[in-house]
C-alpha atoms as a PDB file:
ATOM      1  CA  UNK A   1      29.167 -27.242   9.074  1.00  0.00           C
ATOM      2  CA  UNK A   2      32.863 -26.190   8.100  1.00  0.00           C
ATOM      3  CA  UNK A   3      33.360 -22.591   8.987  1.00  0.00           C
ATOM      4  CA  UNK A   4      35.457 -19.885   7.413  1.00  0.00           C
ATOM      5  CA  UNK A   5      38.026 -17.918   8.967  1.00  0.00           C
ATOM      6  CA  UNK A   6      35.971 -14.995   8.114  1.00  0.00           C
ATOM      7  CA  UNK A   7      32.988 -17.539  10.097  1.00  0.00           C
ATOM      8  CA  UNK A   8      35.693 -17.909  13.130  1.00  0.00           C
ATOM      9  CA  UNK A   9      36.348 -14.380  13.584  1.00  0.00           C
ATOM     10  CA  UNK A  10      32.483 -13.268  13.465  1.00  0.00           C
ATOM     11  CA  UNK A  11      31.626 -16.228  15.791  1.00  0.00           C
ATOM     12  CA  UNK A  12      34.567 -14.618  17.962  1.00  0.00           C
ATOM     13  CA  UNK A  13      33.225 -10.943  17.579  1.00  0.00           C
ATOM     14  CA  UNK A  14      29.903 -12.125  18.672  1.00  0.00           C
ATOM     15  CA  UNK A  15      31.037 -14.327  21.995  1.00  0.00           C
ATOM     16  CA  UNK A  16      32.463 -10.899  23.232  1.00  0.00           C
ATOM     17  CA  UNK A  17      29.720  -8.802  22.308  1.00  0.00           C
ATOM     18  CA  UNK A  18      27.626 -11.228  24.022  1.00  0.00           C
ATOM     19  CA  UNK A  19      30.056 -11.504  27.394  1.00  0.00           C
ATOM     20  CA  UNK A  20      29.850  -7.805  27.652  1.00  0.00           C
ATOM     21  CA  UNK A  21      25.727  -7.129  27.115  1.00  0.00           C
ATOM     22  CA  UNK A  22      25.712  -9.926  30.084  1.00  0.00           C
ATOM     23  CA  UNK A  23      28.003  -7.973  32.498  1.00  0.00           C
ATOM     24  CA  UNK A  24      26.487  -4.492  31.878  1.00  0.00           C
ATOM     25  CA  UNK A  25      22.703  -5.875  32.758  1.00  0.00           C
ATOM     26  CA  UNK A  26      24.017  -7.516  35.665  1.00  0.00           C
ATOM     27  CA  UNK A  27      25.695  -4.530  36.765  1.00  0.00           C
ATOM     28  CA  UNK A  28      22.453  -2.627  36.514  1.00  0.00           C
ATOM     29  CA  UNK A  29      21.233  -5.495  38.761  1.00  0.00           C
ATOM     30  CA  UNK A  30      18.375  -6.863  36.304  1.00  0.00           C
ATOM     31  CA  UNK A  31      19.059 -10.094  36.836  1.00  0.00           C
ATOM     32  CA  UNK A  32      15.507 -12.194  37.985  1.00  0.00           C
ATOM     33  CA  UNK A  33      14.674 -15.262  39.532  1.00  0.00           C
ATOM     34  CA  UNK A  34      12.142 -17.558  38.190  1.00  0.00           C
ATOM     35  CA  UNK A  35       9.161 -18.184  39.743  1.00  0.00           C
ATOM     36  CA  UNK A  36       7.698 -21.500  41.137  1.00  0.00           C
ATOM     37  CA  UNK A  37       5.187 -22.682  38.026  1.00  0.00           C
ATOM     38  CA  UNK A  38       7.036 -22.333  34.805  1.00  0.00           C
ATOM     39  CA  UNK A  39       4.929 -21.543  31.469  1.00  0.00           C
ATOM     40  CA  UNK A  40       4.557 -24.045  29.127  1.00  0.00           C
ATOM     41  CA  UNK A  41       5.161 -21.674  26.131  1.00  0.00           C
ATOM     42  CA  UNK A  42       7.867 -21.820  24.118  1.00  0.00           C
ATOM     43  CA  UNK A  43      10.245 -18.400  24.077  1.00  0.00           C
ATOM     44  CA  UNK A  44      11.486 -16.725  20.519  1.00  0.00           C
ATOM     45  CA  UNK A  45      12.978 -13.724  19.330  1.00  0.00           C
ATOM     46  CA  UNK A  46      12.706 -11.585  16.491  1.00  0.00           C
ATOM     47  CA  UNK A  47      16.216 -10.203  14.395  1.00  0.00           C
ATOM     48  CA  UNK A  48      13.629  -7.176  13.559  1.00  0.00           C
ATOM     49  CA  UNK A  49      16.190  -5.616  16.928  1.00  0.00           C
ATOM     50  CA  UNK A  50      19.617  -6.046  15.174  1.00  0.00           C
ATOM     51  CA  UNK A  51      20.458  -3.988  11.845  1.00  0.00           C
ATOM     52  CA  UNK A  52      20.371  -6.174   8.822  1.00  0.00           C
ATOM     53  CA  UNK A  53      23.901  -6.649   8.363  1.00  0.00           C
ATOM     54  CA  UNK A  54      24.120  -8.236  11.803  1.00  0.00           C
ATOM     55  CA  UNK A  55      21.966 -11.115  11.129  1.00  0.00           C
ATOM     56  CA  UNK A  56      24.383 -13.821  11.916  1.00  0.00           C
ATOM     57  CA  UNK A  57      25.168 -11.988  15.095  1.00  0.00           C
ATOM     58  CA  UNK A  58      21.454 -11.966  15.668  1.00  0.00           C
ATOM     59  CA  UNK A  59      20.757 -15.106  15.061  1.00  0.00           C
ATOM     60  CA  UNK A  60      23.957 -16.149  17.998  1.00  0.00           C
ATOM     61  CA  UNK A  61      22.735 -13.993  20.347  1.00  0.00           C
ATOM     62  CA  UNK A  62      19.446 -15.335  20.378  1.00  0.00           C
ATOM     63  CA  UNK A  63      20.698 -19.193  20.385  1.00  0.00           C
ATOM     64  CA  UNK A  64      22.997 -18.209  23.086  1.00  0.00           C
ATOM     65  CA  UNK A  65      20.432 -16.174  25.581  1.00  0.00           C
ATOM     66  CA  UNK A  66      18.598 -19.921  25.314  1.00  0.00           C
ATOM     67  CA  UNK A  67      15.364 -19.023  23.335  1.00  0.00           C
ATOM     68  CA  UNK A  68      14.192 -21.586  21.106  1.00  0.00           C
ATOM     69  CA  UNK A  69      12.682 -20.209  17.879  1.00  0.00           C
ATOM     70  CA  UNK A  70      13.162 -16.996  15.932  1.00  0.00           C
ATOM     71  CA  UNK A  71      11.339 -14.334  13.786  1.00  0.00           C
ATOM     72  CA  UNK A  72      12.952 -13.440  10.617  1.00  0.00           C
ATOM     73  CA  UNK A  73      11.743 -10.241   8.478  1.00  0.00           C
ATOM     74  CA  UNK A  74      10.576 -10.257   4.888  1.00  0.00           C
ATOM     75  CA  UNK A  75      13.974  -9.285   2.798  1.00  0.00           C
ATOM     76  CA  UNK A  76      15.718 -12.869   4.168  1.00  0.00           C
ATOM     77  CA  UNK A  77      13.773 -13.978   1.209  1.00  0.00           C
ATOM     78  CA  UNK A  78      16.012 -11.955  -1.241  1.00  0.00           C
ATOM     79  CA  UNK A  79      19.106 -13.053   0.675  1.00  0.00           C
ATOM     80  CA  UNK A  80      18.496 -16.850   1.234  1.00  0.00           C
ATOM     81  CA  UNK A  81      16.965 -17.682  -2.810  1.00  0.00           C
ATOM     82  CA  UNK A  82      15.836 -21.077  -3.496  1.00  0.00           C
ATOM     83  CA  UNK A  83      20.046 -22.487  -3.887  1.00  0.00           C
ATOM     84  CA  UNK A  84      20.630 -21.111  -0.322  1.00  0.00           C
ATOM     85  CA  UNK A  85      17.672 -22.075   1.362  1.00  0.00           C
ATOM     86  CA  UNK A  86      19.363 -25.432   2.720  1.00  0.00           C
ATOM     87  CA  UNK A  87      22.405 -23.147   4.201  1.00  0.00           C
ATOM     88  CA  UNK A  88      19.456 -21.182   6.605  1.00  0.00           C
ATOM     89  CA  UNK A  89      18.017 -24.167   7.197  1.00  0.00           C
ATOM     90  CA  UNK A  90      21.239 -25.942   8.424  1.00  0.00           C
ATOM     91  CA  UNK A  91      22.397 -22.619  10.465  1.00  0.00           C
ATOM     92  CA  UNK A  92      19.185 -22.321  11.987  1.00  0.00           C
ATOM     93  CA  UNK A  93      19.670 -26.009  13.163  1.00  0.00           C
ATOM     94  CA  UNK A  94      23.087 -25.849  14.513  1.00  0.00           C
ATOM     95  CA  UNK A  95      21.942 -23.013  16.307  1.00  0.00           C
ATOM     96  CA  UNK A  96      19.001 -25.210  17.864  1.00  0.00           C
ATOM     97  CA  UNK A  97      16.419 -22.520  16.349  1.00  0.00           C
ATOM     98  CA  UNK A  98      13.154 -22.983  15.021  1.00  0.00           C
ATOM     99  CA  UNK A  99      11.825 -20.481  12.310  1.00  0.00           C
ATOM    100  CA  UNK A 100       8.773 -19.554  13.957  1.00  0.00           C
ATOM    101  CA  UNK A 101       7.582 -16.635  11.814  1.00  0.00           C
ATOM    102  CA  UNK A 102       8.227 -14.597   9.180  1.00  0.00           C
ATOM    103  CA  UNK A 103       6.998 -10.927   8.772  1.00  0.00           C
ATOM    104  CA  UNK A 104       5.082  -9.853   5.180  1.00  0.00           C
ATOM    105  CA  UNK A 105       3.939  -7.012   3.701  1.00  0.00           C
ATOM    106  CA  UNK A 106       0.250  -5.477   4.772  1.00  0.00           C
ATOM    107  CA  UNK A 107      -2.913  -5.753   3.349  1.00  0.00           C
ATOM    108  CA  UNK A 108      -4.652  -2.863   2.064  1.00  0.00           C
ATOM    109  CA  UNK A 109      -8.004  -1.954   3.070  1.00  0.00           C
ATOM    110  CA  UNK A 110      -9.354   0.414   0.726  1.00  0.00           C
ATOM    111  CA  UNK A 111      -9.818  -0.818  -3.330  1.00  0.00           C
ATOM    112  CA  UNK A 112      -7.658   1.310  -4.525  1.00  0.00           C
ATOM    113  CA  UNK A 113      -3.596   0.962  -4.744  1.00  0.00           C
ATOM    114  CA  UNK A 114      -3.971  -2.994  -4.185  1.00  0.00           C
ATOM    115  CA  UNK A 115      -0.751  -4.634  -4.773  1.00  0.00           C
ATOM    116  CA  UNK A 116      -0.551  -7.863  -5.768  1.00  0.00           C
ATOM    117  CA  UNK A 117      -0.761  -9.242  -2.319  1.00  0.00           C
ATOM    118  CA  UNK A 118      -1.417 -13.156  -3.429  1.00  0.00           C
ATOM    119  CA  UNK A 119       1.754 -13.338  -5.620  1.00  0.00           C
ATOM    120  CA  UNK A 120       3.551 -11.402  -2.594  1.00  0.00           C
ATOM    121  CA  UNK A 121       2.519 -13.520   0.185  1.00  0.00           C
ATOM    122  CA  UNK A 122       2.511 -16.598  -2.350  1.00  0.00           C
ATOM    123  CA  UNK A 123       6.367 -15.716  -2.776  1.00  0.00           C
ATOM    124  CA  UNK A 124       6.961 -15.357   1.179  1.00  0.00           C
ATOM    125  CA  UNK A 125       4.911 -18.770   2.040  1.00  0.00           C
ATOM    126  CA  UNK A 126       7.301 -20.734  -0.650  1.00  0.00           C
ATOM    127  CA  UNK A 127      10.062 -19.421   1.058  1.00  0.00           C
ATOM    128  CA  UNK A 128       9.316 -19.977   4.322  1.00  0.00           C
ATOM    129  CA  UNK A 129       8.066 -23.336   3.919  1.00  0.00           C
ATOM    130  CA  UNK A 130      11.477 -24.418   2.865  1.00  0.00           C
ATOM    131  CA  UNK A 131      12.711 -23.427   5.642  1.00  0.00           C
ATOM    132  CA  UNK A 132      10.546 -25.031   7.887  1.00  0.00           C
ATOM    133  CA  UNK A 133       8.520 -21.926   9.375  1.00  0.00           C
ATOM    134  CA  UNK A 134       5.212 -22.251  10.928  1.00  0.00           C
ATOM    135  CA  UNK A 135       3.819 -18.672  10.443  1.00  0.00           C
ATOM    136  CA  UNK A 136       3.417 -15.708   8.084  1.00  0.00           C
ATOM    137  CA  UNK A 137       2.556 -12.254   9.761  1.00  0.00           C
ATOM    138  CA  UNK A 138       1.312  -9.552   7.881  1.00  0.00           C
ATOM    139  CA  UNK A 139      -0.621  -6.381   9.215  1.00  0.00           C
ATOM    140  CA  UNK A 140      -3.350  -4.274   7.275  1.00  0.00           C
ATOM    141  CA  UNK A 141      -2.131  -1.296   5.452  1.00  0.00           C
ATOM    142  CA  UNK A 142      -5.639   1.107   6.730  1.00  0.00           C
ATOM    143  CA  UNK A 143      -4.889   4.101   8.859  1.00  0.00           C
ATOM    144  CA  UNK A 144      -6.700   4.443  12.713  1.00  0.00           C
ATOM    145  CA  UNK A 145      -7.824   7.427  11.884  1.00  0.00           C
ATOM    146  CA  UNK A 146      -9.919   7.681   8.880  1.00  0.00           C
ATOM    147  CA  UNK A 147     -13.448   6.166   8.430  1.00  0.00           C
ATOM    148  CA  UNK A 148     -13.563   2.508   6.459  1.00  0.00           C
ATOM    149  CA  UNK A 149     -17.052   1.473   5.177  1.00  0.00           C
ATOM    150  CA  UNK A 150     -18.813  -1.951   6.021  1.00  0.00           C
ATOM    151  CA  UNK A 151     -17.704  -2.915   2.217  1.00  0.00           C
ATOM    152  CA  UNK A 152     -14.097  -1.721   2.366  1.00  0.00           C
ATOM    153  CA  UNK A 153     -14.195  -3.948   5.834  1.00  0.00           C
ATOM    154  CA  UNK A 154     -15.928  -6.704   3.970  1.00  0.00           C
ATOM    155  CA  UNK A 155     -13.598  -6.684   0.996  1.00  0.00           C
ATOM    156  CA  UNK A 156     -10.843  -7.072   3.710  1.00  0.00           C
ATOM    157  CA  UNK A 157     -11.799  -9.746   4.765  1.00  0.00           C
ATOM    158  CA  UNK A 158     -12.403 -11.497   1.873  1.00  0.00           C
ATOM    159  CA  UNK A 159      -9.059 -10.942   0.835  1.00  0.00           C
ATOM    160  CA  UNK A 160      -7.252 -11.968   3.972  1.00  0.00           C
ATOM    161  CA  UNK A 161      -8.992 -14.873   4.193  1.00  0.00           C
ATOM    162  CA  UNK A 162      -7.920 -16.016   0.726  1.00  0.00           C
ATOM    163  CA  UNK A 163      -4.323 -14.980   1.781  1.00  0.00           C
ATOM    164  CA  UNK A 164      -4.960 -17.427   4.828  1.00  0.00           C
ATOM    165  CA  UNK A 165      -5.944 -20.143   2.418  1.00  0.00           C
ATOM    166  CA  UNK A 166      -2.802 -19.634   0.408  1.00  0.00           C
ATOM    167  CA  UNK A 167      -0.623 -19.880   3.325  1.00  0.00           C
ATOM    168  CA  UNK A 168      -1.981 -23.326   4.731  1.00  0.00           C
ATOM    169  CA  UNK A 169      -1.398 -25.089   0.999  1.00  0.00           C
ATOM    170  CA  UNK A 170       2.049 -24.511   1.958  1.00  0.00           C
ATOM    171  CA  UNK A 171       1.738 -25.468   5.651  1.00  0.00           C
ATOM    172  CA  UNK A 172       1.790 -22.292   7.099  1.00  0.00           C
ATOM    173  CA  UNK A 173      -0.898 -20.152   9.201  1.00  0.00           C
ATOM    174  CA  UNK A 174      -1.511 -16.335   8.538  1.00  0.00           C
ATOM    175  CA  UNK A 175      -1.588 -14.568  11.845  1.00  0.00           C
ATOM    176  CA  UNK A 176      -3.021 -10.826  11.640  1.00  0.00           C
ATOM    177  CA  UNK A 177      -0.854  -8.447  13.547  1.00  0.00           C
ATOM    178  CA  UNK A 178      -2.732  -5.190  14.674  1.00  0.00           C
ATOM    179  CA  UNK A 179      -0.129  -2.660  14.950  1.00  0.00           C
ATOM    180  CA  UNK A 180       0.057   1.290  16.138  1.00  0.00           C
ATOM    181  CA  UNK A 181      -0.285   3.269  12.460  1.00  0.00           C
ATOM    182  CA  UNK A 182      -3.213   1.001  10.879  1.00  0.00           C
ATOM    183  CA  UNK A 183      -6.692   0.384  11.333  1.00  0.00           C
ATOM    184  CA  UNK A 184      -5.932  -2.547  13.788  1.00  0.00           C
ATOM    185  CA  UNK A 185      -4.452   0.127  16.377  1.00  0.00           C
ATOM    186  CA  UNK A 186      -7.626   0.707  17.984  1.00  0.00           C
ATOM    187  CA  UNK A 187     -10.150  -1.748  19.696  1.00  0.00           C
ATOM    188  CA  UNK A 188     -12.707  -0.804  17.402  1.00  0.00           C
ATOM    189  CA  UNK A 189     -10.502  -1.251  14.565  1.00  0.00           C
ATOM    190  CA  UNK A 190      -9.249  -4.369  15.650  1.00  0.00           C
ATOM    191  CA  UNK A 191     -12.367  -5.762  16.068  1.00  0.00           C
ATOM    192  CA  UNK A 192     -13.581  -4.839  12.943  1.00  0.00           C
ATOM    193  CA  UNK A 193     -10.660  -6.969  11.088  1.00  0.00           C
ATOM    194  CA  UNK A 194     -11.337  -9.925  13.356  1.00  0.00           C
ATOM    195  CA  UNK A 195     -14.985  -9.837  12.586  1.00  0.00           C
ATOM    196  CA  UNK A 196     -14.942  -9.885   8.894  1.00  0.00           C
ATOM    197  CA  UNK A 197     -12.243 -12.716   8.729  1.00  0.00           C
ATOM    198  CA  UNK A 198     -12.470 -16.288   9.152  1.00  0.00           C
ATOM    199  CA  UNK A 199     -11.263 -18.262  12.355  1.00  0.00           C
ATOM    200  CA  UNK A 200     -10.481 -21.029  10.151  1.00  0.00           C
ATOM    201  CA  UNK A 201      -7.935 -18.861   7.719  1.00  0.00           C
ATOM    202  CA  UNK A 202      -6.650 -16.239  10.187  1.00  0.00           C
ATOM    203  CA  UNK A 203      -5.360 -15.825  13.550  1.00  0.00           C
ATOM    204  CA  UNK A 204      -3.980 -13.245  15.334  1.00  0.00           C
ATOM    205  CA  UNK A 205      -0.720 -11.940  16.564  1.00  0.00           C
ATOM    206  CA  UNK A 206      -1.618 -10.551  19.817  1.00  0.00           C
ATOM    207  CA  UNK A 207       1.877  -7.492  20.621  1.00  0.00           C
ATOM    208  CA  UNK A 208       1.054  -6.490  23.985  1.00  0.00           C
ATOM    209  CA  UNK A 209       3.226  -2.670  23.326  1.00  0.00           C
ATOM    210  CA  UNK A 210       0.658  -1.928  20.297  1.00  0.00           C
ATOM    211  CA  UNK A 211      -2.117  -2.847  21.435  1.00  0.00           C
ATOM    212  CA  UNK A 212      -1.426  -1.009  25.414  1.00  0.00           C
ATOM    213  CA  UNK A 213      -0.241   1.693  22.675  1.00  0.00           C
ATOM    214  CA  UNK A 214      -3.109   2.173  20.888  1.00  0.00           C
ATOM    215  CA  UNK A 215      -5.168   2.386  24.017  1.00  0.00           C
ATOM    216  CA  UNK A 216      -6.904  -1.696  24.319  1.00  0.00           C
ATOM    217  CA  UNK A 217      -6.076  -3.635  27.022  1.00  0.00           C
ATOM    218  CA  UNK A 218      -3.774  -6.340  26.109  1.00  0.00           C
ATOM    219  CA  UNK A 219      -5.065  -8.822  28.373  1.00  0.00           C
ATOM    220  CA  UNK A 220      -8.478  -8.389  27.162  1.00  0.00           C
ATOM    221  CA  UNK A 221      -7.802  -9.027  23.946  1.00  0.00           C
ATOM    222  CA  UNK A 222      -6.423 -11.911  24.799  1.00  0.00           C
ATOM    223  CA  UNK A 223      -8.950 -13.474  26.550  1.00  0.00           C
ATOM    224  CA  UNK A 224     -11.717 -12.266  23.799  1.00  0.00           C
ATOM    225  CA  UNK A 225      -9.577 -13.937  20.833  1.00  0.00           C
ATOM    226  CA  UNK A 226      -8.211 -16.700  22.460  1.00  0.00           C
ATOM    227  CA  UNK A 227      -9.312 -19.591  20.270  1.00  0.00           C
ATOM    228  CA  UNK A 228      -7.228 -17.387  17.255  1.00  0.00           C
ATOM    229  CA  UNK A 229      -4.448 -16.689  18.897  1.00  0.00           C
ATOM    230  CA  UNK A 230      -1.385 -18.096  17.440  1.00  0.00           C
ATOM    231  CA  UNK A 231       1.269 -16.475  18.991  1.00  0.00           C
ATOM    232  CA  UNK A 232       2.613 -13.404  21.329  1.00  0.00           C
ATOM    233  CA  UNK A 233       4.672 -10.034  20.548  1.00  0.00           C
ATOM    234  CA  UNK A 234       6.421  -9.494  24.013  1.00  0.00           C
ATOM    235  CA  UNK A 235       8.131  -6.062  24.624  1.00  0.00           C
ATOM    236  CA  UNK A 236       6.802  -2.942  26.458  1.00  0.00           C
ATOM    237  CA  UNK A 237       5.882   0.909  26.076  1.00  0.00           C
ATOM    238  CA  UNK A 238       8.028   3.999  27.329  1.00  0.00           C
ATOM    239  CA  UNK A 239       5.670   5.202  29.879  1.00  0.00           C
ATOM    240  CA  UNK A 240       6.188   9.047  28.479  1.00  0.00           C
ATOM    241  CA  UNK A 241       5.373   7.610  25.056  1.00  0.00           C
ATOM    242  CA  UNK A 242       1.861   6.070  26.895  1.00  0.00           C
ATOM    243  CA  UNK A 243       1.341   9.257  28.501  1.00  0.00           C
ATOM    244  CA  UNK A 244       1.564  11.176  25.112  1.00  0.00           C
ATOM    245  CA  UNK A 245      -0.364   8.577  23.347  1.00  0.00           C
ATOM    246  CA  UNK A 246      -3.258   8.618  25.714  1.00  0.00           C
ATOM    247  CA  UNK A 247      -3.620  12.794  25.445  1.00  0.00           C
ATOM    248  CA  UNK A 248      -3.241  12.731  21.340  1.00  0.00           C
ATOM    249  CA  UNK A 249      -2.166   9.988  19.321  1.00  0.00           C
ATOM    250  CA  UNK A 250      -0.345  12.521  16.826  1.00  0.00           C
ATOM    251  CA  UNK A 251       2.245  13.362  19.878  1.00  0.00           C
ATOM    252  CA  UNK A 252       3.806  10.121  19.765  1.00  0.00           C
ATOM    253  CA  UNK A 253       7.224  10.607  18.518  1.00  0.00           C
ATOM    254  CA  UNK A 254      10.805   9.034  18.865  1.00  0.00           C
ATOM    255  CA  UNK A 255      10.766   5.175  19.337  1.00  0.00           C
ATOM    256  CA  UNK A 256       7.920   4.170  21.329  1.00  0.00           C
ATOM    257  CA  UNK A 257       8.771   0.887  22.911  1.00  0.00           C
ATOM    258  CA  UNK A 258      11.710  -0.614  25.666  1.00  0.00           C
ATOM    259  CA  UNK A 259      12.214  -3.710  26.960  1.00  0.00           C
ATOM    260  CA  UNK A 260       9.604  -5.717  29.111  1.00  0.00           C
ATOM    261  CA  UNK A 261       9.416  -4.719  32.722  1.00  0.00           C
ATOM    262  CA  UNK A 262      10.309  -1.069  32.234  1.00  0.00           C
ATOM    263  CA  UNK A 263       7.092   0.318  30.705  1.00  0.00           C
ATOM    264  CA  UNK A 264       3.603   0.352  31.011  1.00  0.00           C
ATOM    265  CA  UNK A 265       2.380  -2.748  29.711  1.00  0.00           C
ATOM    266  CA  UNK A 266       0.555  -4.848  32.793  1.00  0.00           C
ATOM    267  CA  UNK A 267       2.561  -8.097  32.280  1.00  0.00           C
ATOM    268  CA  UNK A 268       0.940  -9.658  35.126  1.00  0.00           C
ATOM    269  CA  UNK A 269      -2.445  -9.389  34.266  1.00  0.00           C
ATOM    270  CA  UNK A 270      -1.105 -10.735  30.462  1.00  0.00           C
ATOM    271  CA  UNK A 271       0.428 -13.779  32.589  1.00  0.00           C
ATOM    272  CA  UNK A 272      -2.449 -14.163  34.375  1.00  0.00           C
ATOM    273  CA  UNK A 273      -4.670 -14.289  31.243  1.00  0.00           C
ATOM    274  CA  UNK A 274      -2.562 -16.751  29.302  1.00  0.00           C
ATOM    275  CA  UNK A 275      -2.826 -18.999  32.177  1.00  0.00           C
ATOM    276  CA  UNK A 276      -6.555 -18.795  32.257  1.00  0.00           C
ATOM    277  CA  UNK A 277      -6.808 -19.471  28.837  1.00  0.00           C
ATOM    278  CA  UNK A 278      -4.149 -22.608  29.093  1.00  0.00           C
ATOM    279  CA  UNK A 279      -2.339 -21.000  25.617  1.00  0.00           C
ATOM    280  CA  UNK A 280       1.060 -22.931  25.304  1.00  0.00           C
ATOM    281  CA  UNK A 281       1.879 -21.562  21.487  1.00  0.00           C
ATOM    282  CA  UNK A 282       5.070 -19.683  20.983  1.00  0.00           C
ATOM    283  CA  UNK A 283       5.846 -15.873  22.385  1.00  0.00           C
ATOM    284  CA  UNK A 284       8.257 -13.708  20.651  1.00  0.00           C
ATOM    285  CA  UNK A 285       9.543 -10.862  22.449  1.00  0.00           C
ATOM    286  CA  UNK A 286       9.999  -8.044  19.434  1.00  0.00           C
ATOM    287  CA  UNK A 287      11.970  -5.163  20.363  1.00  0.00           C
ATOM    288  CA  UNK A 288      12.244  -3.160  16.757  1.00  0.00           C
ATOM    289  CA  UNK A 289      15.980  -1.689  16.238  1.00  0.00           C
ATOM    290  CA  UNK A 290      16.506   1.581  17.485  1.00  0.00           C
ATOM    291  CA  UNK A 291      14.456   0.962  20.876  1.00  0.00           C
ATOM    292  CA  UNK A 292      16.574   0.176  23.169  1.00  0.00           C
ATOM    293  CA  UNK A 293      17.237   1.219  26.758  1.00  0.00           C
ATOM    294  CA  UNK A 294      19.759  -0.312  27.431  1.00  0.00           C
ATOM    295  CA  UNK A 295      22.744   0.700  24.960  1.00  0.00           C
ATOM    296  CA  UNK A 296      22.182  -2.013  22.401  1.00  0.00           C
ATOM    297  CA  UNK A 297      20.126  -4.680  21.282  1.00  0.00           C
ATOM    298  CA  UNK A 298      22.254  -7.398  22.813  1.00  0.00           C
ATOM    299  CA  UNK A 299      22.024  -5.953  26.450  1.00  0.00           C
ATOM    300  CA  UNK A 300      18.093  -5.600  25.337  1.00  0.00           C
ATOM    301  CA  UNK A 301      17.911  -9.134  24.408  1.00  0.00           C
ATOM    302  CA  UNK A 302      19.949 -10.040  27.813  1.00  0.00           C
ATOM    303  CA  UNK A 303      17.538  -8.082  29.640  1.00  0.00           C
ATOM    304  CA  UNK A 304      14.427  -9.231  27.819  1.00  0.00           C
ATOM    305  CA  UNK A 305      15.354 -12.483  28.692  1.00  0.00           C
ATOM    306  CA  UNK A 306      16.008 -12.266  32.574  1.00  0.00           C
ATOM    307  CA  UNK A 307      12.134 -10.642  32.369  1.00  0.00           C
ATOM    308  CA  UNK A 308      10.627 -13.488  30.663  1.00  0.00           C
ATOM    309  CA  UNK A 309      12.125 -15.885  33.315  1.00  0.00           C
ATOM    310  CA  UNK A 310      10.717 -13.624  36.076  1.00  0.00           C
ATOM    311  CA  UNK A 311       7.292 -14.309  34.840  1.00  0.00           C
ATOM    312  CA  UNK A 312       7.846 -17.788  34.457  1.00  0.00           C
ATOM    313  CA  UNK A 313       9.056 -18.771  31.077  1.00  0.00           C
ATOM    314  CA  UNK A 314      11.015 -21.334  30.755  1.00  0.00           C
ATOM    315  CA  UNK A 315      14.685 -19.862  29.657  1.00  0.00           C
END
């Protein structure tokens, strides 16, 4: 690939930004050792940590940290059309990335206010089966808090499931994402969405923060839903944001989540349970902009990585 001046100098801009998010974790002595037994799962990252206009930068910081696969967020649709579709594709390769997911829109749970969520996610699995992705995520747009009947659960269901179908024509699996916000924050809720879905159509996104968020216990799930599980969320909870959570969900305020080994989130016990399970699919730490500890999300991602090698991923 022939690049630009304009190419050069960003390429440039990026090495240095990178050099210095290196030296400033090291100097808070975060560097980790690996342990004996690697993992067999692949490591990602998601751009969802770097403002929009940084996706380039993104996308070299994440090839250069030495993970292997990336999550991209819904508007690279609108940037990368059909006629540039071949440039992501061929960046994404020089880079030695594989597009592992892709986040959608939600679906909702009660009737009314339905968008058109087939011709949305229809639009999204085109896309990303040009570029070679694997998965589509997409959440459920019901709150935690107010009371769903068994037909609003049923019609749910029914709906993701199609949306599951869609995705595989194109080569793709849906993976259901329970996230702090929606009905899929609680256990209850969470269970509820599983239950009224098909294993065959969709899996699940198990994010270790939202789910020790919204009160389950990550490993748990884990181990319940482990023959659906398609693929991890790594990244961990403020532990003052826990403690507010667990007295009244409505005090959780400012951004909830840090990088993995400075919360609350019992990453052993998640290790522990992937092993028991023998799950080798992808895990993408997730670290949404704006949540960082550590000045930045490049000294985030530096310091996300040096975690996932002290667990034993291989990095």
């Amino acid at each position: 690939m022939v690049r630009t001046g304009k190419e050069s100098d960003l390429s440039s801009s990026s090495r240095r930004r990178f050099v210095r998010a290196l030296a400033s974790v090291a100097a808070a002595g975060t560097l980790g050792a690996s342990p004996a037994v690697s993992l067999p799962n692949p490591a990602g990252y998601a751009t969802i940590a770097w403002p929009r206009e940084e996706f380039a930068h993104a996308l070299d910081t994440i090839s250069r940290l030495g993970f292997r696969g990336v999550q991209m967020l819904g508007w690279t649709r609108e940037a990368y059309p059909a006629y540039r579709v071949q440039e992501l594709r061929d960046h994404l390769s020089s880079l030695k990335l594989k597009p592992v997911a892709l986040s959608c829109s939600g679906a909702r749970v009660s009737p009314e206010g339905q968008q058109n969520e087939i011709g949305e996610v229809r639009s999204y699995a085109g896309f990303f089966s040009r570029v070679g992705g694997a998965f589509l995520q997409i959440t459920d747009s019901g709150s935690p808090t107010r009371e769903y009947s068994a037909e609003d659960i049923e019609s749910l269901g029914e709906r993701m499931n199609g949306l599951g179908i869609l995705a595989q024509r194109f080569g793709l699996t849906l993976g259901y994402h329970p996230h702090f916000g929606t009905l899929g924050e609680t256990r209850q809720g969470l269970g509820r969405v599983m239950a009224a879905t098909d294993p065959r159509h969709v899996k699940l996104i198990a994010d270790v923060a939202h789910l020790a968020l919204g009160g389950s216990d990550p490993a748990e799930v884990i181990r319940t839903y482990a023959e659906r599980l398609c693929f991890l969320h790594l990244k961990d909870v403020r532990k003052e944001v826990a403690a507010a959570a667990r007295q009244d969900r409505n005090l959780v305020k400012g951004p909830p989540f840090c990088e993995i080994g400075l919360g609350v989130v019992d990453f052993p016990a998640v290790i522990e349970t992937l092993r028991a399970v023998r799950f080798s699919g992808w895990a993408i730490v997730e670290l949404d902009g704006g949540n960082s500890t550590l000045g930045g999300p490049d000294s985030s991602a530096v310091k996300n990585r040096d975690a996932l090698r002290g667990l034993g991923f291989n990095l």
